[in-house]
Protein backbone atom coordinates (compact mmCIF):
# COMPACT_ATOMS: atom_id res chain seq x y z
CA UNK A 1 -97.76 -72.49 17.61
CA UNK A 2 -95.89 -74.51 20.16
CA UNK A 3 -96.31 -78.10 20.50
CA UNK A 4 -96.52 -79.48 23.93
CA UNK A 5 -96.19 -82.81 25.08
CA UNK A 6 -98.03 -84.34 27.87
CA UNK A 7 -95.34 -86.64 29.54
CA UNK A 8 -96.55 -85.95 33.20
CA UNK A 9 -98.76 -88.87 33.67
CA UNK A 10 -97.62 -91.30 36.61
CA UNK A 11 -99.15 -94.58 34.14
CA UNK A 12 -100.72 -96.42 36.80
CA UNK A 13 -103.12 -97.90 34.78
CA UNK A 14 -100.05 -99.48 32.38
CA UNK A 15 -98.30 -100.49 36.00
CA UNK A 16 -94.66 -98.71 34.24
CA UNK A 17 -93.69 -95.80 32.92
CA UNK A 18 -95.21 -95.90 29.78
CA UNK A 19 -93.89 -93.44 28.01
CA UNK A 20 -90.79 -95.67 28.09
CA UNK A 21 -92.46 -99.04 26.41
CA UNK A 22 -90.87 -99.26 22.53
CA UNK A 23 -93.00 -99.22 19.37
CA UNK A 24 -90.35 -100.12 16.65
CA UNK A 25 -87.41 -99.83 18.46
CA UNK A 26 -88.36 -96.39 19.34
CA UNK A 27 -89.68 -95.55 23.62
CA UNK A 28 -92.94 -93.78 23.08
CA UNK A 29 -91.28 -90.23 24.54
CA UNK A 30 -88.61 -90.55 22.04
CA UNK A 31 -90.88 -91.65 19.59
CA UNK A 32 -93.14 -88.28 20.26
CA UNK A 33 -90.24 -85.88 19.93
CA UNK A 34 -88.83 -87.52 16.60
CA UNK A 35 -92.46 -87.20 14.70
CA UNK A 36 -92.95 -83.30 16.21
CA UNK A 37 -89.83 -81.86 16.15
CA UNK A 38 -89.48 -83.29 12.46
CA UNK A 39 -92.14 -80.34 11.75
CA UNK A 40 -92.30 -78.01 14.72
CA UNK A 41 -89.59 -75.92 15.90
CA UNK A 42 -90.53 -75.16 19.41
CA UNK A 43 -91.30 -78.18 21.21
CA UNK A 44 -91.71 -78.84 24.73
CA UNK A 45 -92.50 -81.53 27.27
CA UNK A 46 -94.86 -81.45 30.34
CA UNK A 47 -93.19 -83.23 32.49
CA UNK A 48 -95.38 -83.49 35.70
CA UNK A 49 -92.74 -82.74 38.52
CA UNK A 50 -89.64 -81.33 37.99
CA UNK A 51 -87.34 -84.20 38.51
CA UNK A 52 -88.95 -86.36 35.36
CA UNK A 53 -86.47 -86.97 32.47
CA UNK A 54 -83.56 -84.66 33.06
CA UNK A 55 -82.24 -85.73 29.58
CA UNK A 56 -84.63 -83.28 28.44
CA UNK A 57 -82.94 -79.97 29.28
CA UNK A 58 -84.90 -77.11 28.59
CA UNK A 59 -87.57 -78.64 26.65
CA UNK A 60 -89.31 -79.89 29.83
CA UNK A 61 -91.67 -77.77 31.30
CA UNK A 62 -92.62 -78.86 35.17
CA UNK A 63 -96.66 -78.35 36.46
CA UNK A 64 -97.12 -75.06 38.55
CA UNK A 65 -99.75 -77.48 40.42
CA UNK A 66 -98.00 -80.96 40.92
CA UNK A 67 -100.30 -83.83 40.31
CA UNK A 68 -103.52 -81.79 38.91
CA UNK A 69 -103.35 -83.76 35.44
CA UNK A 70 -103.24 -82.56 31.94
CA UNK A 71 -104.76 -79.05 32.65
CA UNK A 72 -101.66 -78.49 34.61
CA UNK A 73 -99.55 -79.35 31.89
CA UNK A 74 -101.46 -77.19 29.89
CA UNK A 75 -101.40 -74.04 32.11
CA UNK A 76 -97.87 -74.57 32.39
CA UNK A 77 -97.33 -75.13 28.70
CA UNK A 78 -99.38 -72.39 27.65
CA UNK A 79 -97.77 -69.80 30.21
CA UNK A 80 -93.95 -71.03 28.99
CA UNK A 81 -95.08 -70.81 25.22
CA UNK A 82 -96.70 -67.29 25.50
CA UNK A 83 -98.20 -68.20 22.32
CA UNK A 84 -101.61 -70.82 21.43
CA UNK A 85 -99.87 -74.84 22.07
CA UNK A 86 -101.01 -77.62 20.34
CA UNK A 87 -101.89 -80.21 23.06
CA UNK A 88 -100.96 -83.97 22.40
CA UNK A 89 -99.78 -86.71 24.88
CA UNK A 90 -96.66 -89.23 24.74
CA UNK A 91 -98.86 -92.06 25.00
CA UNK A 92 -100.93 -91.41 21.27
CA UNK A 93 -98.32 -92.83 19.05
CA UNK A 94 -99.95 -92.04 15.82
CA UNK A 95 -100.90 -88.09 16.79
CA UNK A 96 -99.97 -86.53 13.57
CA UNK A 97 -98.25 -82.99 13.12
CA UNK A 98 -99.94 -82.62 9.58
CA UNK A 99 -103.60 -83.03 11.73
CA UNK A 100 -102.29 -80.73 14.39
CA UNK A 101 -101.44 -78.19 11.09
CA UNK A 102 -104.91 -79.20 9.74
CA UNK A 103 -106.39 -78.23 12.90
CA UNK A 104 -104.79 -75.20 13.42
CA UNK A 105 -105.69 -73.58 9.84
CA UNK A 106 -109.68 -74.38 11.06
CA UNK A 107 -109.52 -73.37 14.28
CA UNK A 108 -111.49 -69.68 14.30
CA UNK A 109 -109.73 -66.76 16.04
CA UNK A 110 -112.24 -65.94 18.60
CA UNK A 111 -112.24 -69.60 19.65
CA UNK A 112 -110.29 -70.74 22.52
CA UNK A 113 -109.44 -74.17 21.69
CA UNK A 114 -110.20 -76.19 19.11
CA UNK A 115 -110.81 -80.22 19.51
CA UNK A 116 -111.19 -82.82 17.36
CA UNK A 117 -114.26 -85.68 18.14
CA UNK A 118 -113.08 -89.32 17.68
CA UNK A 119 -115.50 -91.50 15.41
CA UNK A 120 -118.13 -91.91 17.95
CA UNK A 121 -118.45 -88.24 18.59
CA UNK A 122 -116.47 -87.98 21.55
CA UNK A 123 -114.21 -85.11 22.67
CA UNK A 124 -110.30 -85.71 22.56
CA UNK A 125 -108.91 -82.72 24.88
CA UNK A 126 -105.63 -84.31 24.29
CA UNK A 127 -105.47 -83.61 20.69
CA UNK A 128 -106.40 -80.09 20.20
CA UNK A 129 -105.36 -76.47 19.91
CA UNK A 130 -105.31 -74.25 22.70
CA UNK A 131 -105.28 -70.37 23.04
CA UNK A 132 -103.68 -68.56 25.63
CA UNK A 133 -107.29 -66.87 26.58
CA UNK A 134 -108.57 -69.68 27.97
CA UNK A 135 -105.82 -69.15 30.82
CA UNK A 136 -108.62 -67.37 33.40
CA UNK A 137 -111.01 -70.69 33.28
CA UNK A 138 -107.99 -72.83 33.96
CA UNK A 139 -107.28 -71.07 37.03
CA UNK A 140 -111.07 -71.09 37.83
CA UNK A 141 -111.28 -74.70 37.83
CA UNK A 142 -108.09 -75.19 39.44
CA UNK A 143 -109.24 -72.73 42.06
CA UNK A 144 -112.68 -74.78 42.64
CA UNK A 145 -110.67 -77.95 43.09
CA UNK A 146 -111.44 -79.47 39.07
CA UNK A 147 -108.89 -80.68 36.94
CA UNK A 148 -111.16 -82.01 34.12
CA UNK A 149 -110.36 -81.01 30.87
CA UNK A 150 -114.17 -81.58 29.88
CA UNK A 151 -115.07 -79.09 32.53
CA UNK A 152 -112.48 -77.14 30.91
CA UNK A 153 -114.24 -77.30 27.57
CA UNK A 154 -117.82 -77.00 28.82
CA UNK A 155 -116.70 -73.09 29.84
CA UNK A 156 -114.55 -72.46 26.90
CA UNK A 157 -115.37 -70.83 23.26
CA UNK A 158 -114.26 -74.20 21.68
CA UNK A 159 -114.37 -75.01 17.96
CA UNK A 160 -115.13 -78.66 17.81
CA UNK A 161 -114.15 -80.94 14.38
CA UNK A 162 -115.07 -83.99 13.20
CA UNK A 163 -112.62 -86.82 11.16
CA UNK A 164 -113.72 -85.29 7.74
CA UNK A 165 -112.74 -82.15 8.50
CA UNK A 166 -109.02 -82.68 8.22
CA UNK A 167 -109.32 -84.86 5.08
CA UNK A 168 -106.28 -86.84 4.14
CA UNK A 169 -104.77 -85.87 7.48
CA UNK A 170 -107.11 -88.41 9.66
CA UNK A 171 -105.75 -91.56 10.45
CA UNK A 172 -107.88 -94.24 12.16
CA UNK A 173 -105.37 -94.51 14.69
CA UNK A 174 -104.79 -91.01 15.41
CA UNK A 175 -106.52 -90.87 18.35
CA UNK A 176 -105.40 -94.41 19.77
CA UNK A 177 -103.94 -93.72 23.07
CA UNK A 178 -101.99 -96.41 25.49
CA UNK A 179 -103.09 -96.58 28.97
CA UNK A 180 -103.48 -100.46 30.00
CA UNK A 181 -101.18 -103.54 28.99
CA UNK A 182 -103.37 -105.23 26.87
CA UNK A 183 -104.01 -101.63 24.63
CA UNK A 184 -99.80 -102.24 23.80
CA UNK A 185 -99.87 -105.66 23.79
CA UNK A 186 -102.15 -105.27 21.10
CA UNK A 187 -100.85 -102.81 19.11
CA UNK A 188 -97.71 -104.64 19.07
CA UNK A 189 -99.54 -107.54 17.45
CA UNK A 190 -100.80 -105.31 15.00
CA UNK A 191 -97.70 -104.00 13.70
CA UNK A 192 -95.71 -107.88 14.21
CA UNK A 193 -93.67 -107.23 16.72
């Protein structure tokens, strides 16, 4: 499978580019490629609009529909790949390729994505496996004016796991996601910086 990125995000919540904040001397982007492409060899980054990090090269992969979220990275990841992508954004900087692997191996083949449910039960659409099938809903959503990866899921053949199902590969963390100042401030505290 190919890994894809979600770098597209305009961070308006964090009030800066997020993806360029450090975590160990590392900017989150950077941080993102290091851990995947350690394990992956066909990564790529959503990039939103087409102008977003140049450094890139040919790894970035611009939205078809500008501005339409995640699912449009995800159409446009899926349709570069050709093959089923493993969805994960920039911002989660403890997403884990041995859970993605994990995830993958589970994941039936007549299911169309497969997600994993934080502690509480919730979805994470951001973390999960997704099949080139599920393509035609995309584009139905898309063509109805949605961009909600739950609605996305709610019309989907979608294998959903919980934390114990990928054993030693959970991680407490894996699922933490930065969006506002105080959720870096605060990991930063937590690992002394």
């Amino acid at each position: 499978m190919t890994i894809v990125i979600l770098a597209g995000g305009e961070s308006r919540r964090m009030g800066r580019d997020k993806l360029r904040l450090t975590l160990e001397g590392e900017a989150l982007l950077e941080r993102a490629l290091r851990r995947w492409e350690a394990v992956f060899p066909r990564v790529l980054v959503s990039v939103g609009g087409p102008d977003r990090y140049p450094w890139l090269g040919d790894r970035r992969v611009p939205d078809l529909h500008p501005g339409q979220g995640p699912m449009a990275g995800l159409e446009a990841g899926l349709l570069r790949a050709g093959e089923p992508v493993f969805l994960t954004a920039a911002d989660m900087p403890f997403s884990s390729p041995a859970a993605a692997l994990r995830m993958g191996s589970l994941c039936p083949h007549e299911a169309e994505a497969c997600v994993l449910t934080d502690k509480e039960g919730r979805w994470e659409p951001l973390f999960g496996l997704y099949k080139p099938d599920i393509l035609p809903r995309i584009r139905e959503l898309q063509d109805s004016g949605r961009r909600s990866m739950g609605a996305l899921l709610d019309r989907s053949r979608v294998e959903v796991l919980k934390p114990s199902d990928l054993g030693e590969a959970w991680e407490d963390r894996l699922l933490l996601n930065l969006n506002e100042p105080g959720d870096y401030e605060k990991l930063r505290l937590e690992l002394g910086e």
